[in-house]
PDB file of N, CA and C in Angstrom:
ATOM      1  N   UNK A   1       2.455 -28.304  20.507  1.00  0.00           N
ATOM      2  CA  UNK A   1       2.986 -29.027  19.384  1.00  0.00           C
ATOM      3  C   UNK A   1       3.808 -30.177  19.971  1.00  0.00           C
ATOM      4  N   UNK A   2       3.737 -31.760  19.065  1.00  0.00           N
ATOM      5  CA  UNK A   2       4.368 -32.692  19.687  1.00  0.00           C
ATOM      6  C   UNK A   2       5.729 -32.884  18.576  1.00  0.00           C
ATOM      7  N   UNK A   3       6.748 -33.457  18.951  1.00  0.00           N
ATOM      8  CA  UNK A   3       7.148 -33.376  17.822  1.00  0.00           C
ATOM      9  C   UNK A   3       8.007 -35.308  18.505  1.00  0.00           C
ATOM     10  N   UNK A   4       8.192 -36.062  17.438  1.00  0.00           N
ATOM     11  CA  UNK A   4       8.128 -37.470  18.081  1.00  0.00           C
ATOM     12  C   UNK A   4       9.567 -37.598  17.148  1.00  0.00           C
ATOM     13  N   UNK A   5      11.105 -38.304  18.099  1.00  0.00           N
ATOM     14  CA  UNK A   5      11.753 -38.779  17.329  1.00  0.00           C
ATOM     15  C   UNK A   5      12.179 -40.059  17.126  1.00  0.00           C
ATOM     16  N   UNK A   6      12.391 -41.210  16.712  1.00  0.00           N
ATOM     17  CA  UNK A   6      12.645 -42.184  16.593  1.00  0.00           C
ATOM     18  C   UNK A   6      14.083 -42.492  16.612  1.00  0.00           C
ATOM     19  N   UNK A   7      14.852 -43.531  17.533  1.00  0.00           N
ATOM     20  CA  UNK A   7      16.511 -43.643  17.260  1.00  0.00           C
ATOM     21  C   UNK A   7      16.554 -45.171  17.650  1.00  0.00           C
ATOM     22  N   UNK A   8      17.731 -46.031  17.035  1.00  0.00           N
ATOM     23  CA  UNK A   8      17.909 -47.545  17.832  1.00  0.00           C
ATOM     24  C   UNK A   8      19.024 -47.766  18.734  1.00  0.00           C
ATOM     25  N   UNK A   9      18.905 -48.251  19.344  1.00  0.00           N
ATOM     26  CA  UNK A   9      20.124 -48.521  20.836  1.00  0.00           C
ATOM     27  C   UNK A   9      19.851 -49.779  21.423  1.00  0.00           C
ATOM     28  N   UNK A  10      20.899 -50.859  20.674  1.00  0.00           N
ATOM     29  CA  UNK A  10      21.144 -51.700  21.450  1.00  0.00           C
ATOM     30  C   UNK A  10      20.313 -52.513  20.469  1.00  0.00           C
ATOM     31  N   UNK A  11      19.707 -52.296  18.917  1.00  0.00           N
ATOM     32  CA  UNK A  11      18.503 -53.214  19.051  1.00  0.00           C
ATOM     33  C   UNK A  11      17.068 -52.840  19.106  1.00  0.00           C
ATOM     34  N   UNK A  12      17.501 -51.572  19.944  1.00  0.00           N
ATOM     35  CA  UNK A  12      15.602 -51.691  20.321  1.00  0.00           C
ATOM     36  C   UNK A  12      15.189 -50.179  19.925  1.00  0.00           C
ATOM     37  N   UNK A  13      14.117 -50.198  19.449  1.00  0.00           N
ATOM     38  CA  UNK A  13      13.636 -48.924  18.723  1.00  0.00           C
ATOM     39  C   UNK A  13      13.098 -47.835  19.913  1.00  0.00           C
ATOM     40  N   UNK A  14      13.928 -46.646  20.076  1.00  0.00           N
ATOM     41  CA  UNK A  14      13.378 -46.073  21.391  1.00  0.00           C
ATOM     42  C   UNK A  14      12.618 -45.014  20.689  1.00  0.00           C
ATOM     43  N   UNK A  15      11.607 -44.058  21.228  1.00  0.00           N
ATOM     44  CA  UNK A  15      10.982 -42.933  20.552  1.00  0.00           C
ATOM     45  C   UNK A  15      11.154 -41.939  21.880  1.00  0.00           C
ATOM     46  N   UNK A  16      11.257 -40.651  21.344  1.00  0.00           N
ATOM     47  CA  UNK A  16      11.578 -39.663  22.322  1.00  0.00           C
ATOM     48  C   UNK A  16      10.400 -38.706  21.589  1.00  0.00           C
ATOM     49  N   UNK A  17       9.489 -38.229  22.644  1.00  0.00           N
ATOM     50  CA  UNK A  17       8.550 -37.065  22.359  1.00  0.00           C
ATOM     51  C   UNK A  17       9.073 -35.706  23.075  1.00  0.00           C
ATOM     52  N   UNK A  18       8.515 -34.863  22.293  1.00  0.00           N
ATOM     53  CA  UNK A  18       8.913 -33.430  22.905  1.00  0.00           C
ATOM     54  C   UNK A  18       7.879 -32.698  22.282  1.00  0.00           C
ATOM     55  N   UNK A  19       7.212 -31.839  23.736  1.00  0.00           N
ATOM     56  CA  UNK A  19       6.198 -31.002  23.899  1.00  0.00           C
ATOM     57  C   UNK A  19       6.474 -29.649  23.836  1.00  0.00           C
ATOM     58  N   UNK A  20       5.785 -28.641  23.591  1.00  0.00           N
ATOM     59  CA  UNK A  20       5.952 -27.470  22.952  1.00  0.00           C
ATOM     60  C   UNK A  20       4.744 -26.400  22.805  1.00  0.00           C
ATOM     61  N   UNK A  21       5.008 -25.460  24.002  1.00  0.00           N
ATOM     62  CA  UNK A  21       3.575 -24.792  24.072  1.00  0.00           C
ATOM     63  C   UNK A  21       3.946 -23.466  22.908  1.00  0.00           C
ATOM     64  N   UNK A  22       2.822 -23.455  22.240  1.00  0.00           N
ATOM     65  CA  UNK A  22       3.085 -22.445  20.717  1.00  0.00           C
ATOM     66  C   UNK A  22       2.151 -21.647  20.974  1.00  0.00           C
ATOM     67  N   UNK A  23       1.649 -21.299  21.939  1.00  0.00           N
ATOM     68  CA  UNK A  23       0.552 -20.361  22.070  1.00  0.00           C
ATOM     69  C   UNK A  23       0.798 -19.327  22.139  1.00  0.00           C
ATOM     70  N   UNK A  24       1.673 -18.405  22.681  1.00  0.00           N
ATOM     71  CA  UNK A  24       2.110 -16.998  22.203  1.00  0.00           C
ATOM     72  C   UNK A  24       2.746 -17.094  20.833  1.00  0.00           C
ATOM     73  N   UNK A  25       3.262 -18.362  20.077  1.00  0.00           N
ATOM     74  CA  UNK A  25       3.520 -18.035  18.696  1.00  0.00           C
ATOM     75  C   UNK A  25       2.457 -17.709  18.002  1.00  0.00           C
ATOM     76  N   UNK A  26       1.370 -18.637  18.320  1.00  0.00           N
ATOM     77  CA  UNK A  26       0.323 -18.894  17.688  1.00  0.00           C
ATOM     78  C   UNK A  26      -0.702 -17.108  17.910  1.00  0.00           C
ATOM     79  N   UNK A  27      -0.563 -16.639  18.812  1.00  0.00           N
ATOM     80  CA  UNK A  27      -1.118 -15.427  19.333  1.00  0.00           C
ATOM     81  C   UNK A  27      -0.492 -14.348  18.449  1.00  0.00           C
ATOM     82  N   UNK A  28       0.797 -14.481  18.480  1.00  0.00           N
ATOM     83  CA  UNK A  28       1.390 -12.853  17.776  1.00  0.00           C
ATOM     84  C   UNK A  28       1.183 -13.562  16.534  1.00  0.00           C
ATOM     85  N   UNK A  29       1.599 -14.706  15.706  1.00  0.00           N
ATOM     86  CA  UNK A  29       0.555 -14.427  14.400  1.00  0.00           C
ATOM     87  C   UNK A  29      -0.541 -14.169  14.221  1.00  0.00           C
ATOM     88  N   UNK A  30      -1.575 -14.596  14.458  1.00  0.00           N
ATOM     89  CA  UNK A  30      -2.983 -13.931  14.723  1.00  0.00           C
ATOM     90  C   UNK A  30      -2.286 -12.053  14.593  1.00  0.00           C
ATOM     91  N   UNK A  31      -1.841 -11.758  15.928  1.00  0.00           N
ATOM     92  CA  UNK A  31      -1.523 -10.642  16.010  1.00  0.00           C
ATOM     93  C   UNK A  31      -1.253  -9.354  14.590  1.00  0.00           C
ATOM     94  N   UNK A  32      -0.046 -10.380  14.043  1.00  0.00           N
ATOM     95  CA  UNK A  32       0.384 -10.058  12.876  1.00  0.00           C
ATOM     96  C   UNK A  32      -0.933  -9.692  11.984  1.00  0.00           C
ATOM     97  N   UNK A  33      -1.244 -10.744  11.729  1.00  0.00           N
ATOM     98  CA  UNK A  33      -2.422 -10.726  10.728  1.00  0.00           C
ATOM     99  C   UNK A  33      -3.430 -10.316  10.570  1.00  0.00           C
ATOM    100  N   UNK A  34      -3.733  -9.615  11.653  1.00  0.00           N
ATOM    101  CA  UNK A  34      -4.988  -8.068  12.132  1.00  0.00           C
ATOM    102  C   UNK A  34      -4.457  -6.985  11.645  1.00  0.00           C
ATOM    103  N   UNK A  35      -2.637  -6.911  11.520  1.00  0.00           N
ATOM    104  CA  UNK A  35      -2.272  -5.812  11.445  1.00  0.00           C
ATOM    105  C   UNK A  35      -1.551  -5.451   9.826  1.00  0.00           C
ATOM    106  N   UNK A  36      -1.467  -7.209   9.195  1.00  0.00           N
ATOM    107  CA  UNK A  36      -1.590  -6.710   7.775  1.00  0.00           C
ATOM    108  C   UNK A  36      -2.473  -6.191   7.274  1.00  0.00           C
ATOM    109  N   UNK A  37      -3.597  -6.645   7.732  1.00  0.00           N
ATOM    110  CA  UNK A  37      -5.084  -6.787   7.189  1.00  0.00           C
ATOM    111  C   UNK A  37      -5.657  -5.567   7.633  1.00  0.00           C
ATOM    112  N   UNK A  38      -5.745  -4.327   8.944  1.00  0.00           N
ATOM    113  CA  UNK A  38      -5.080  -3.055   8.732  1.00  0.00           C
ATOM    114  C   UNK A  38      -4.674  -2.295   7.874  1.00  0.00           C
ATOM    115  N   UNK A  39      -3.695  -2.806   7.858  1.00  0.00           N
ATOM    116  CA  UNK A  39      -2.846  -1.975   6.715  1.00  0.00           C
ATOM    117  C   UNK A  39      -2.854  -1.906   5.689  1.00  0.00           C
ATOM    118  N   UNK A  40      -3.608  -3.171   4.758  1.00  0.00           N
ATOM    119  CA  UNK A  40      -3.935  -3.382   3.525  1.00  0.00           C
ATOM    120  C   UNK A  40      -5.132  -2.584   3.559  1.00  0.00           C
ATOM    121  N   UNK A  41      -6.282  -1.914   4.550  1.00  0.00           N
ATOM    122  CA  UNK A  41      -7.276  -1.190   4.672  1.00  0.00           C
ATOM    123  C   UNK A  41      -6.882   0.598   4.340  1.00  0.00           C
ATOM    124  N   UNK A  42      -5.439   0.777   5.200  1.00  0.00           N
ATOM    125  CA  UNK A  42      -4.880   1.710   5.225  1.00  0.00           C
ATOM    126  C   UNK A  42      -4.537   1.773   4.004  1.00  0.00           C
ATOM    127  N   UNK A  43      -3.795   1.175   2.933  1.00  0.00           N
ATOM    128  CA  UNK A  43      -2.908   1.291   1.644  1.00  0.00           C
ATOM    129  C   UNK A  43      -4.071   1.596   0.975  1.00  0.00           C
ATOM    130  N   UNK A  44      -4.887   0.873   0.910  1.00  0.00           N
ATOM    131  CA  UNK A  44      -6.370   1.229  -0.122  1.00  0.00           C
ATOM    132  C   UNK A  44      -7.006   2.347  -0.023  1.00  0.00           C
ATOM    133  N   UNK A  45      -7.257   3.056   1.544  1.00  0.00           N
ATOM    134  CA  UNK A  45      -7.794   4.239   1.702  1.00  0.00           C
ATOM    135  C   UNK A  45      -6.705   5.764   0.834  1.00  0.00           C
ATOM    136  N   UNK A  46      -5.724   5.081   1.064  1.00  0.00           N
ATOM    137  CA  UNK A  46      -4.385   6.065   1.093  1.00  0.00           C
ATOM    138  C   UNK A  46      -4.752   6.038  -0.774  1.00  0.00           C
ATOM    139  N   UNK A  47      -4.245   4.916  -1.047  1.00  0.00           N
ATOM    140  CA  UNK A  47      -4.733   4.936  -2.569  1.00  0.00           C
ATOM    141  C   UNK A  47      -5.766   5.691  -3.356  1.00  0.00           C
ATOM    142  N   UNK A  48      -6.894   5.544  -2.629  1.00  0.00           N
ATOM    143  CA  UNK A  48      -8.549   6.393  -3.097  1.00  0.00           C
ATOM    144  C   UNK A  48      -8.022   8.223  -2.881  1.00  0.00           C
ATOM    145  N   UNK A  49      -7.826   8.507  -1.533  1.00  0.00           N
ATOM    146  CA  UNK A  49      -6.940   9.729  -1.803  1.00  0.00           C
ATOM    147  C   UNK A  49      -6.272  10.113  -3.013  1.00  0.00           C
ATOM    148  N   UNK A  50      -5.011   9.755  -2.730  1.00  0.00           N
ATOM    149  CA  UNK A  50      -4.047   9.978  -4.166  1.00  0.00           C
ATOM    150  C   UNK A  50      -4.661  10.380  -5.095  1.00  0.00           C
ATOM    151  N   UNK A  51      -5.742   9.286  -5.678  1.00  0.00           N
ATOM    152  CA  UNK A  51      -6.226   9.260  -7.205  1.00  0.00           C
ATOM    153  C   UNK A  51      -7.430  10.425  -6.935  1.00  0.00           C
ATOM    154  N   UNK A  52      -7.906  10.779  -5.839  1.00  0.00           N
ATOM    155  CA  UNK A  52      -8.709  11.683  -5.789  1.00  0.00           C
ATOM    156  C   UNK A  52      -8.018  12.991  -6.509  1.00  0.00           C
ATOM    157  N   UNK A  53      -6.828  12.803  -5.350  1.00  0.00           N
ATOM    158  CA  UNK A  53      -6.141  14.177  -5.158  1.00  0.00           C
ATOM    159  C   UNK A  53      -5.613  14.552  -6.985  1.00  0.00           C
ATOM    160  N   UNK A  54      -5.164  13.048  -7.672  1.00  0.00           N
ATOM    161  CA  UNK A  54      -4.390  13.458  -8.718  1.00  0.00           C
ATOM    162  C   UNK A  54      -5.478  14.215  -9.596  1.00  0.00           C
ATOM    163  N   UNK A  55      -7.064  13.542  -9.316  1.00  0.00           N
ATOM    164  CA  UNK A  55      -8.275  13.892 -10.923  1.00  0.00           C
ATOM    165  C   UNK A  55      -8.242  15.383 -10.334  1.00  0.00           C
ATOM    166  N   UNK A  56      -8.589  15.961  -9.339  1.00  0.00           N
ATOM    167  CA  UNK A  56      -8.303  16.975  -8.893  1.00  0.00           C
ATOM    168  C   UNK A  56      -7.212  17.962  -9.294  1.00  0.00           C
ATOM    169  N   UNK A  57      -6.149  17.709  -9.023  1.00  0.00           N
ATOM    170  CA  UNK A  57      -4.955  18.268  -9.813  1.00  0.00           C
ATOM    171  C   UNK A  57      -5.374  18.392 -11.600  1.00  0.00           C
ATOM    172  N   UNK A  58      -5.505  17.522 -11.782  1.00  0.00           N
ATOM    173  CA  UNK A  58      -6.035  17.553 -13.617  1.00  0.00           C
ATOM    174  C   UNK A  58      -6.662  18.582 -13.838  1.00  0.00           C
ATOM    175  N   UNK A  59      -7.903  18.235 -13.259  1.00  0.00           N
ATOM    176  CA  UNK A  59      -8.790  19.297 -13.410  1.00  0.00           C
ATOM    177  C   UNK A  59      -8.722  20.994 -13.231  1.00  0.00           C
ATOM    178  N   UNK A  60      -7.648  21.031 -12.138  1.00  0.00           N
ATOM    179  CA  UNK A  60      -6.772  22.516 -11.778  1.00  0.00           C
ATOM    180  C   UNK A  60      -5.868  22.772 -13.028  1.00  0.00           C
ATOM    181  N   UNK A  61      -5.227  21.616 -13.395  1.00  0.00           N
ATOM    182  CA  UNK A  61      -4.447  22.186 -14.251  1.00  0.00           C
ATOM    183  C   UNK A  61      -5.011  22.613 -15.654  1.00  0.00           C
ATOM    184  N   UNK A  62      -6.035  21.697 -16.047  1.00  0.00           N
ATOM    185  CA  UNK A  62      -6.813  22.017 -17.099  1.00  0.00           C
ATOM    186  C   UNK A  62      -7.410  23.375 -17.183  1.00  0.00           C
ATOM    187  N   UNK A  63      -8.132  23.595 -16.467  1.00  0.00           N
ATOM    188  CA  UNK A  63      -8.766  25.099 -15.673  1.00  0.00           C
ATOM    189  C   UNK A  63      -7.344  26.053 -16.377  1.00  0.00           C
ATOM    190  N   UNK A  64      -6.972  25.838 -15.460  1.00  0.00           N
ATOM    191  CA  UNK A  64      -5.696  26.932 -15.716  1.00  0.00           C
ATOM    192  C   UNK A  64      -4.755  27.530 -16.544  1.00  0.00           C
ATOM    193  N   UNK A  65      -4.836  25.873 -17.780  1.00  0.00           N
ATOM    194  CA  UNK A  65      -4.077  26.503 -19.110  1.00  0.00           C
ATOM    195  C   UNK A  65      -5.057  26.863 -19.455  1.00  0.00           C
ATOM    196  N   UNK A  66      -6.407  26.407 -19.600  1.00  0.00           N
ATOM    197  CA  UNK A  66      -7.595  27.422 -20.450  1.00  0.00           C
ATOM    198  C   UNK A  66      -7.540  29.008 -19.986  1.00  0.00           C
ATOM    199  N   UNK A  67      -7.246  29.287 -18.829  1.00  0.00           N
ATOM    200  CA  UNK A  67      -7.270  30.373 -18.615  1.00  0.00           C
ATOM    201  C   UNK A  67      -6.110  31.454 -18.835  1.00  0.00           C
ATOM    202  N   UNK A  68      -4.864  30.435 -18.954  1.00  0.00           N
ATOM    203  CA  UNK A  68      -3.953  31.110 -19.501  1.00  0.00           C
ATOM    204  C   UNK A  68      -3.398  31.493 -21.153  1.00  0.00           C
ATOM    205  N   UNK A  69      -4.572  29.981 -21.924  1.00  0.00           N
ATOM    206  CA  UNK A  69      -4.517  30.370 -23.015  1.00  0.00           C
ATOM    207  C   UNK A  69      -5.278  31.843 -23.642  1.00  0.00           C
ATOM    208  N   UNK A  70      -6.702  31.801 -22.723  1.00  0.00           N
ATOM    209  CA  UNK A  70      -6.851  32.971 -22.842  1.00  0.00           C
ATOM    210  C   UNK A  70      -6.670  34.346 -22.323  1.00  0.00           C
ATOM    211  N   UNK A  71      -5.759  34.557 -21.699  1.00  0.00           N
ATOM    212  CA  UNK A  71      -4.950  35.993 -21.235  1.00  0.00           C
ATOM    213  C   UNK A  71      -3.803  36.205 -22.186  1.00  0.00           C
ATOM    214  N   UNK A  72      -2.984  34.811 -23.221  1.00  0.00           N
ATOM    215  CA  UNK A  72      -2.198  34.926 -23.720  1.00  0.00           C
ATOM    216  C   UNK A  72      -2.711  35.716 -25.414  1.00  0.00           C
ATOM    217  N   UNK A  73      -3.816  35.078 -25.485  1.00  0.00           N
ATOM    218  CA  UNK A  73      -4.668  35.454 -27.043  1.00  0.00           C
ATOM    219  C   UNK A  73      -5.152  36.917 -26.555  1.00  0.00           C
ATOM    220  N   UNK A  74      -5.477  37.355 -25.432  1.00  0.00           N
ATOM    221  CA  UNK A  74      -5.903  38.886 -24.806  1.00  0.00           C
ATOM    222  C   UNK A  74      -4.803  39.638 -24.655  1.00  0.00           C
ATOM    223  N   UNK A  75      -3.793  39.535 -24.566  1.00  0.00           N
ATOM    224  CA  UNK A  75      -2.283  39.735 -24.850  1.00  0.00           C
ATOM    225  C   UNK A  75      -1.671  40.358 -26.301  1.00  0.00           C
ATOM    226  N   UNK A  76      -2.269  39.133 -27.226  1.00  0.00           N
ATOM    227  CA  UNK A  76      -1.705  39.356 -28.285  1.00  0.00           C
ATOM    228  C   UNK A  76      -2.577  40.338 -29.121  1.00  0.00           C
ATOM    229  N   UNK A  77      -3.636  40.367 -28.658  1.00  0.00           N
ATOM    230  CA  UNK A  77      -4.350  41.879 -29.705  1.00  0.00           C
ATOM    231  C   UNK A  77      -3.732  42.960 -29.480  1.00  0.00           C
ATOM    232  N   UNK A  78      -3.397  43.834 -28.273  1.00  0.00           N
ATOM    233  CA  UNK A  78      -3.029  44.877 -28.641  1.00  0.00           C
ATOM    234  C   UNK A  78      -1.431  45.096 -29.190  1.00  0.00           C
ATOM    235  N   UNK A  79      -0.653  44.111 -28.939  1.00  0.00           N
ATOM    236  CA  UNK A  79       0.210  43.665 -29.887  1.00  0.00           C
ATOM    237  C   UNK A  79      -0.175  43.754 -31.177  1.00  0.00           C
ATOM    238  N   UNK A  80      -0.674  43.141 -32.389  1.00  0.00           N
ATOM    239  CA  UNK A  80      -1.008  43.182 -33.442  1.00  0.00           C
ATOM    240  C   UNK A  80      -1.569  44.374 -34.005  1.00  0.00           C
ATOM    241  N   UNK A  81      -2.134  45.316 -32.857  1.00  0.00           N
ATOM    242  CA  UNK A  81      -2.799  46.384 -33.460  1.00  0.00           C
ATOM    243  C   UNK A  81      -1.350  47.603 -32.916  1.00  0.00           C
ATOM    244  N   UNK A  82      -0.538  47.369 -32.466  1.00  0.00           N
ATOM    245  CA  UNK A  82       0.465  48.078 -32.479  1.00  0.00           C
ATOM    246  C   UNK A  82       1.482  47.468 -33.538  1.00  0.00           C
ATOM    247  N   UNK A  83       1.858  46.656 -33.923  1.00  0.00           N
ATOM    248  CA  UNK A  83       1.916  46.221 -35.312  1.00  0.00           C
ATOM    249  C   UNK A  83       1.400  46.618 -36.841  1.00  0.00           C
ATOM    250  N   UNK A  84       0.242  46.809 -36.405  1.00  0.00           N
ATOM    251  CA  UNK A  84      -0.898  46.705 -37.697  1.00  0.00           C
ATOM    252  C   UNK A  84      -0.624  48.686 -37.759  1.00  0.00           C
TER     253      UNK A  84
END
């Protein structure tokens, strides 16, 4: 990178350049940016999980009050007939 400054002295317009090697800047961004781009791979996979894991859970839980609704109604007959 050049970077050029301009100043006057005396009258006369002097310019001062200054050089600037950016190549390890220029490298660890690159760097960086493999490793958002990573990770945005990672967040998405992680994501598909989750929502796996949650329809999954649903589905357990669904299962399970059906099954508890019916042990609770299998419950209540011989109740009623000790009642009745």
């Amino acid at each position: 990178m050049v970077r050029f400054s301009r100043f006057f002295t005396a009258g006369v317009v002097r310019i001062i350049s200054v050089h600037e090697d950016v190549t390890q800047l220029k490298l660890a961004q690159e760097d960086l940016q493999e490793a958002k781009d990573q990770l945005s791979v990672y967040a998405k996979a992680l994501e598909n999980k989750v929502e796996e894991r949650t329809t999954s859970l649903r589905d357990s839980y669904r299962s399970l009050e059906g099954f508890l609704y019916h042990v609770a109604h299998d419950l209540r007959a011989p109740l009623r007939a000790t009642r009745g």
